[in-house]
C-alpha atoms as a PDB file:
ATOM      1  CA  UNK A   1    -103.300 116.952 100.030  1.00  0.00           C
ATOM      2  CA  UNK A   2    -100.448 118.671 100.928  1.00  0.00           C
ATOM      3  CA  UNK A   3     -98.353 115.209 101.793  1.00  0.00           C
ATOM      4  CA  UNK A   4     -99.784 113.132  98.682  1.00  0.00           C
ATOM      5  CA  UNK A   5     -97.511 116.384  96.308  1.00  0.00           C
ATOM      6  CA  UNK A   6     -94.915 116.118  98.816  1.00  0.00           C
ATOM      7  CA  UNK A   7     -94.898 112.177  98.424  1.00  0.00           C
ATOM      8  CA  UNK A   8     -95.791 112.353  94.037  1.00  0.00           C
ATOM      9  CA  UNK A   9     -92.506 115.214  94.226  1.00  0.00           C
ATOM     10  CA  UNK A  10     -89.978 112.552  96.170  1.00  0.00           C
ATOM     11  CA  UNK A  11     -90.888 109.688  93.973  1.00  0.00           C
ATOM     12  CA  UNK A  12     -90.089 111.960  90.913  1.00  0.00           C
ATOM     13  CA  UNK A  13     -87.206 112.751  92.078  1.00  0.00           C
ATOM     14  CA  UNK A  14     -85.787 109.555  93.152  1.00  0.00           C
ATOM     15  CA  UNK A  15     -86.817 108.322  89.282  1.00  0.00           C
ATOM     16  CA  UNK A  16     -84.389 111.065  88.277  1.00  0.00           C
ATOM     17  CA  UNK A  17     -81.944 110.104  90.090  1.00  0.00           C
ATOM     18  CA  UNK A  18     -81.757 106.439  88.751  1.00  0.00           C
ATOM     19  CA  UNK A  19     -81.965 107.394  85.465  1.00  0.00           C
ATOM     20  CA  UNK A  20     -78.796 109.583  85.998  1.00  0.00           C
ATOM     21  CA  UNK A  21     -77.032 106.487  87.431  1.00  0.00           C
ATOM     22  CA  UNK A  22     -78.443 104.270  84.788  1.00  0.00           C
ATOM     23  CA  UNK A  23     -77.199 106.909  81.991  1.00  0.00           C
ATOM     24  CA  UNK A  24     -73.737 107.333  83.964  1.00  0.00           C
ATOM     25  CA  UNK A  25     -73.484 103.362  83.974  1.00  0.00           C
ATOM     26  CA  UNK A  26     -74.199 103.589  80.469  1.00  0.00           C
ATOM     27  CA  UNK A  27     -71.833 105.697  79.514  1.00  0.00           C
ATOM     28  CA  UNK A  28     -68.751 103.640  81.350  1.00  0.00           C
ATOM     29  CA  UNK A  29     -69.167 100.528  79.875  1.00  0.00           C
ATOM     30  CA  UNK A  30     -68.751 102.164  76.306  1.00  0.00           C
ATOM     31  CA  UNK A  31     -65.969 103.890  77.175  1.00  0.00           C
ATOM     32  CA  UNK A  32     -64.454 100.662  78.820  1.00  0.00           C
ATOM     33  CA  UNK A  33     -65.032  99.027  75.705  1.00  0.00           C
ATOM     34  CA  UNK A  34     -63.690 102.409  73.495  1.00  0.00           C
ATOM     35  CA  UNK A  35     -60.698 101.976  75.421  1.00  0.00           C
ATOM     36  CA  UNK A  36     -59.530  98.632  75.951  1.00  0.00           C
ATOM     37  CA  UNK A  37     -59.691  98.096  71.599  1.00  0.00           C
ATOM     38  CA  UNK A  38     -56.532  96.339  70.854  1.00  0.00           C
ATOM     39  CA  UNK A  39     -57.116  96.090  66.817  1.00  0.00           C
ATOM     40  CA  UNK A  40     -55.632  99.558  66.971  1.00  0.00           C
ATOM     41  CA  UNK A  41     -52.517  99.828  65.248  1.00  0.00           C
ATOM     42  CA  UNK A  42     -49.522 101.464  66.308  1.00  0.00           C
ATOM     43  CA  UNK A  43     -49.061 103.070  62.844  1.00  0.00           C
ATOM     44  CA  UNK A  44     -51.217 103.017  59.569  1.00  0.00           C
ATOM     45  CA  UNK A  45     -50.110 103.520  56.167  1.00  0.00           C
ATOM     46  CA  UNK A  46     -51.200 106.466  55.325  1.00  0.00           C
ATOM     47  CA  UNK A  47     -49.592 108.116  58.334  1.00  0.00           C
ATOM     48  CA  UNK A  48     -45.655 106.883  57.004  1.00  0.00           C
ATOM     49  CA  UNK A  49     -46.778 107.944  53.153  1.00  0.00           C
ATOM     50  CA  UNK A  50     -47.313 111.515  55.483  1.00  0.00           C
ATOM     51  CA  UNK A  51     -44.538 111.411  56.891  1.00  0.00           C
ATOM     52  CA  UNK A  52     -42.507 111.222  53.258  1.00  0.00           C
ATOM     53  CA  UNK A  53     -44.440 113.416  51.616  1.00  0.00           C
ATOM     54  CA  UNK A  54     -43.471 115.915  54.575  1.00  0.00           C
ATOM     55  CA  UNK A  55     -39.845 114.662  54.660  1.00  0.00           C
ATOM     56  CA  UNK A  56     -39.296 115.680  50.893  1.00  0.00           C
ATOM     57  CA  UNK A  57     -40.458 119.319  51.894  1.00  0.00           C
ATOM     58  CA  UNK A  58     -38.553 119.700  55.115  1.00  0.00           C
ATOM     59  CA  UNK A  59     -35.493 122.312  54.425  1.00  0.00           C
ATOM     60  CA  UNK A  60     -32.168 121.678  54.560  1.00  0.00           C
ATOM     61  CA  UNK A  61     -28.706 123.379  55.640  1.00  0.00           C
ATOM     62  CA  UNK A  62     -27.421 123.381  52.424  1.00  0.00           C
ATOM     63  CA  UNK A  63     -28.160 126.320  49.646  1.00  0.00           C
ATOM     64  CA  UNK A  64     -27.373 126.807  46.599  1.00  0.00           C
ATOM     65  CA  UNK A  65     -27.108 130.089  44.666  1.00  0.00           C
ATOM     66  CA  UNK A  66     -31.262 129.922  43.692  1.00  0.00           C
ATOM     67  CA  UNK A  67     -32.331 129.085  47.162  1.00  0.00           C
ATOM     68  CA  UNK A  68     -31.469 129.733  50.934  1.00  0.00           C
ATOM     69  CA  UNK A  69     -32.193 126.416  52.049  1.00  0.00           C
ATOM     70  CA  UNK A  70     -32.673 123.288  49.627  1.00  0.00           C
ATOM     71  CA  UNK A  71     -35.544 121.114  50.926  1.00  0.00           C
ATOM     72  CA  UNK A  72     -34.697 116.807  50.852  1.00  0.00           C
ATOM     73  CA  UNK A  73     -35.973 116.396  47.720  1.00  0.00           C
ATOM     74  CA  UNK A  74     -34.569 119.166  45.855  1.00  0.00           C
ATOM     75  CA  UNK A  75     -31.126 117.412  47.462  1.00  0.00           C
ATOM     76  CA  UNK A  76     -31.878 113.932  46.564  1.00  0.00           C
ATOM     77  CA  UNK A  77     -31.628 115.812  43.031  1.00  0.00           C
ATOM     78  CA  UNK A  78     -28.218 117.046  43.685  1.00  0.00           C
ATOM     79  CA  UNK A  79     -26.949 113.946  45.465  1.00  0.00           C
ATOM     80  CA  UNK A  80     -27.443 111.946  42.354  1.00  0.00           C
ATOM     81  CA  UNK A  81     -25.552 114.183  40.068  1.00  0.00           C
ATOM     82  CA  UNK A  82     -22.699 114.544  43.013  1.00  0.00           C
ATOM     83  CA  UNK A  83     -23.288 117.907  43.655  1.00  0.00           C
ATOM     84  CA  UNK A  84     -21.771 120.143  46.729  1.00  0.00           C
ATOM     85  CA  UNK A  85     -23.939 122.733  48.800  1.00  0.00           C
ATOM     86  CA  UNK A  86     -22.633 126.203  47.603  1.00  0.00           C
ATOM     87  CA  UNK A  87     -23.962 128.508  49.931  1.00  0.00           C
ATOM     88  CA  UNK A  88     -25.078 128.609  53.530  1.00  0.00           C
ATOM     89  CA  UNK A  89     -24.107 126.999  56.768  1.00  0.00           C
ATOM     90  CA  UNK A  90     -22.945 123.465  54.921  1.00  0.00           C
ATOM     91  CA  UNK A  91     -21.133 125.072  52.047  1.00  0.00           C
ATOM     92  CA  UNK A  92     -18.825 122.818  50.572  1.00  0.00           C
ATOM     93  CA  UNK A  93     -19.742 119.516  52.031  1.00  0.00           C
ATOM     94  CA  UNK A  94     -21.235 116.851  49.714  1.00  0.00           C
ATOM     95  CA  UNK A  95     -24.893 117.094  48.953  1.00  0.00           C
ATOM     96  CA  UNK A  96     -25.215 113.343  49.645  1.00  0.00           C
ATOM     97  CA  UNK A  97     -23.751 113.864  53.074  1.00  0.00           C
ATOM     98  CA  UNK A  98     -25.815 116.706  54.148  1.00  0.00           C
ATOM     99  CA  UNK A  99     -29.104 114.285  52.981  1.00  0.00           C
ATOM    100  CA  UNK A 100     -27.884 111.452  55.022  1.00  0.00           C
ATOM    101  CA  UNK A 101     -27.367 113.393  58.678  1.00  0.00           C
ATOM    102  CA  UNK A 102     -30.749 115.418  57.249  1.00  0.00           C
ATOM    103  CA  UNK A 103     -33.040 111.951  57.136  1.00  0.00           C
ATOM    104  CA  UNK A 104     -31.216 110.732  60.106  1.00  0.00           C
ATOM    105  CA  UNK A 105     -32.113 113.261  62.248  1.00  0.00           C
ATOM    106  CA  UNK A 106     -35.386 113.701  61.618  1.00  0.00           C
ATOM    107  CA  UNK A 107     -36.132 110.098  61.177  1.00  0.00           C
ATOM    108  CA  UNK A 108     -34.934 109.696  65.005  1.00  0.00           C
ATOM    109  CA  UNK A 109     -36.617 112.885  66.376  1.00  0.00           C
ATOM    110  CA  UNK A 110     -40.253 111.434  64.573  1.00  0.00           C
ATOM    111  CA  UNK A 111     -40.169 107.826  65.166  1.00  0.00           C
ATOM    112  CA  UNK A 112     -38.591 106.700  68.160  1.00  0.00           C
ATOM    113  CA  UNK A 113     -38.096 103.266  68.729  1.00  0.00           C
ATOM    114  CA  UNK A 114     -37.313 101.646  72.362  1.00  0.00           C
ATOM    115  CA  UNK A 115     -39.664  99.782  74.992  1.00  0.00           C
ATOM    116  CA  UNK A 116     -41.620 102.659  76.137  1.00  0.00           C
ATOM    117  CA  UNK A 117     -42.284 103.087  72.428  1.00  0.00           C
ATOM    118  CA  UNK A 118     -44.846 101.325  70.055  1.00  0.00           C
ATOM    119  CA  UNK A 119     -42.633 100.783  67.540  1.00  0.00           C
ATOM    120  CA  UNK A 120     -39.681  98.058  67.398  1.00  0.00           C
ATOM    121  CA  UNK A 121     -37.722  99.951  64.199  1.00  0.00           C
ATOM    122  CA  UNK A 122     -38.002 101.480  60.639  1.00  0.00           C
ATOM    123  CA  UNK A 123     -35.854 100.855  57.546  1.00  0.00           C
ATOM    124  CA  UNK A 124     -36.143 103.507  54.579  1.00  0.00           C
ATOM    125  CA  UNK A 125     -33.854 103.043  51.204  1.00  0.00           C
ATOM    126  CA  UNK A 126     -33.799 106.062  48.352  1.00  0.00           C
ATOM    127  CA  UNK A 127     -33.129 103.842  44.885  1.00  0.00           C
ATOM    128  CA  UNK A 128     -32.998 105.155  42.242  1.00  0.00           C
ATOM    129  CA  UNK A 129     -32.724 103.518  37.908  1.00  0.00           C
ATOM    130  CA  UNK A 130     -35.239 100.859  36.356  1.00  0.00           C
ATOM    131  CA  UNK A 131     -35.925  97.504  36.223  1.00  0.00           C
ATOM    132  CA  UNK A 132     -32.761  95.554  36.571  1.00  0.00           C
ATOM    133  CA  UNK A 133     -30.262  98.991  37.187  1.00  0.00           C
ATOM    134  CA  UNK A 134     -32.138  99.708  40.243  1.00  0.00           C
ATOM    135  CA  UNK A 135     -29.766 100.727  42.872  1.00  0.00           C
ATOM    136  CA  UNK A 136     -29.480 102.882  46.325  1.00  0.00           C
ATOM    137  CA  UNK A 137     -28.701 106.338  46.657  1.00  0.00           C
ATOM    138  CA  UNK A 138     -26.933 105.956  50.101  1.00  0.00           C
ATOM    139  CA  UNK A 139     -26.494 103.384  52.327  1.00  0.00           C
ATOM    140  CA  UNK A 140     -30.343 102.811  54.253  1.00  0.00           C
ATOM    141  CA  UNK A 141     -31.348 104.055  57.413  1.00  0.00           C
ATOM    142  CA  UNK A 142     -32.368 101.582  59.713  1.00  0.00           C
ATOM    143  CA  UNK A 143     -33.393 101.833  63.273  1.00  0.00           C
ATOM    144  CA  UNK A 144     -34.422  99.152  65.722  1.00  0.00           C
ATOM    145  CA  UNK A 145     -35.820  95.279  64.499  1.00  0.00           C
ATOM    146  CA  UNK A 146     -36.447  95.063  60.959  1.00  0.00           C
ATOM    147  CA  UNK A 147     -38.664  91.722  61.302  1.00  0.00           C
ATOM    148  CA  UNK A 148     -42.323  90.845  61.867  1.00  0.00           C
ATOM    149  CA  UNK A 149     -45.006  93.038  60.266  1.00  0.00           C
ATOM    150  CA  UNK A 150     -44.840  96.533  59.180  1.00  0.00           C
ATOM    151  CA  UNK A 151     -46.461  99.409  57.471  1.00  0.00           C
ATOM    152  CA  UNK A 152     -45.333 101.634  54.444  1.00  0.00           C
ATOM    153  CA  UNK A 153     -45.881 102.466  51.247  1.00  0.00           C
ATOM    154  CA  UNK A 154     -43.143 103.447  48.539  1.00  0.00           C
ATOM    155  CA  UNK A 155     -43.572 107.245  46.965  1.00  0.00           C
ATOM    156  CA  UNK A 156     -41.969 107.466  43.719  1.00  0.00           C
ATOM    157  CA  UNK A 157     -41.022 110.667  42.199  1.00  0.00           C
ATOM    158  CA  UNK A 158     -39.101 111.956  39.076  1.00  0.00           C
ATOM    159  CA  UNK A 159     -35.940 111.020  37.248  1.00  0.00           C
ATOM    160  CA  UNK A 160     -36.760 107.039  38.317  1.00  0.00           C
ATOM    161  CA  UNK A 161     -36.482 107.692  42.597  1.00  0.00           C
ATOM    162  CA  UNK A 162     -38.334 105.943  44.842  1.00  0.00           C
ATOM    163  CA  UNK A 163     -38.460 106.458  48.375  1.00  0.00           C
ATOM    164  CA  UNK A 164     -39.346 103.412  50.704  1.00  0.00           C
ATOM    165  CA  UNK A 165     -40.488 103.948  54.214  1.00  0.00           C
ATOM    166  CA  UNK A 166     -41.321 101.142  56.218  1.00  0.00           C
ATOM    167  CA  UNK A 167     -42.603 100.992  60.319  1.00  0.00           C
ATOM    168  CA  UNK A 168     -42.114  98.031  62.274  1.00  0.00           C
ATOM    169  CA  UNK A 169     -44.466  97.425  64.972  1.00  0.00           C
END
């Protein structure tokens, strides 16, 4: 009696054990298949219209005599009515300069492009007017191959500015 539990115990036991490895072998193809899924993208759309909408809000050097700091988009104002920071670390230099080394830097500390990266560049133009008197507010900032496919979506704001951000991948 004693060696028919013993025997009825070790066959139990060696059915748990299979369905472990069973479960475990299971559980490795899926995540072989979870990670070898190449329709990922390196960027989606919705991450560069993110990426604007925090870019207008970041804050600036430049102040003027309401403000410490102006965010971008309260000196996109400025740099299209040719206006000069007033106060703060910048004071004096041209509002349209400050923008420019502003979106530069953080356009190369949040996308970097190279080999070891995903991405192969990013072009984004400020314009500003309607229809046909559409023009750019400064020169655009460009990084890396502008060719192939790309994400991005344009974010318009007041006074007839548009922002364009577009990720090369």
């Amino acid at each position: 009696m004693i060696k028919t539990k013993l025997k009825r115990a070790q066959e139990e036991m060696i059915g748990f054990a299979l369905i472990i490895v069973l479960v475990a072998v299971i559980l490795l193809i899926f995540l072989g298949f979870s990670l070898n899924n190449p329709n990922k993208e390196a960027v989606e759309s919705f991450e560069t219209a993110s990426f604007v909408s925090s870019l207008l809000q970041h804050n600036t050097d430049c102040a003027s005599n309401l403000e410490a700091h102006l965010s971008v988009q309260d000196l996109i104002f400025d740099c299209e009515k040719d206006e000069t920071c007033i106060n703060g670390e910048r004071a004096g230099e041209k509002a349209c300069k400050v923008l420019e080394e502003t979106i530069t830097n953080v356009l190369q500390a949040s996308w970097p492009i190279g080999e070891d990266w995903p991405l192969r560049g990013y072009k984004m133009t400020i314009q500003i007017g309607e229809d046909e008197d559409i023009k750019d507010l400064l020169p655009p900032f460009i990084d890396g191959s502008t060719e192939g496919t790309f994400k991005g979506t344009p974010q318009s704001f007041p006074k007839d500015i548009e922002i364009i951000f577009e990720v090369y991948s």
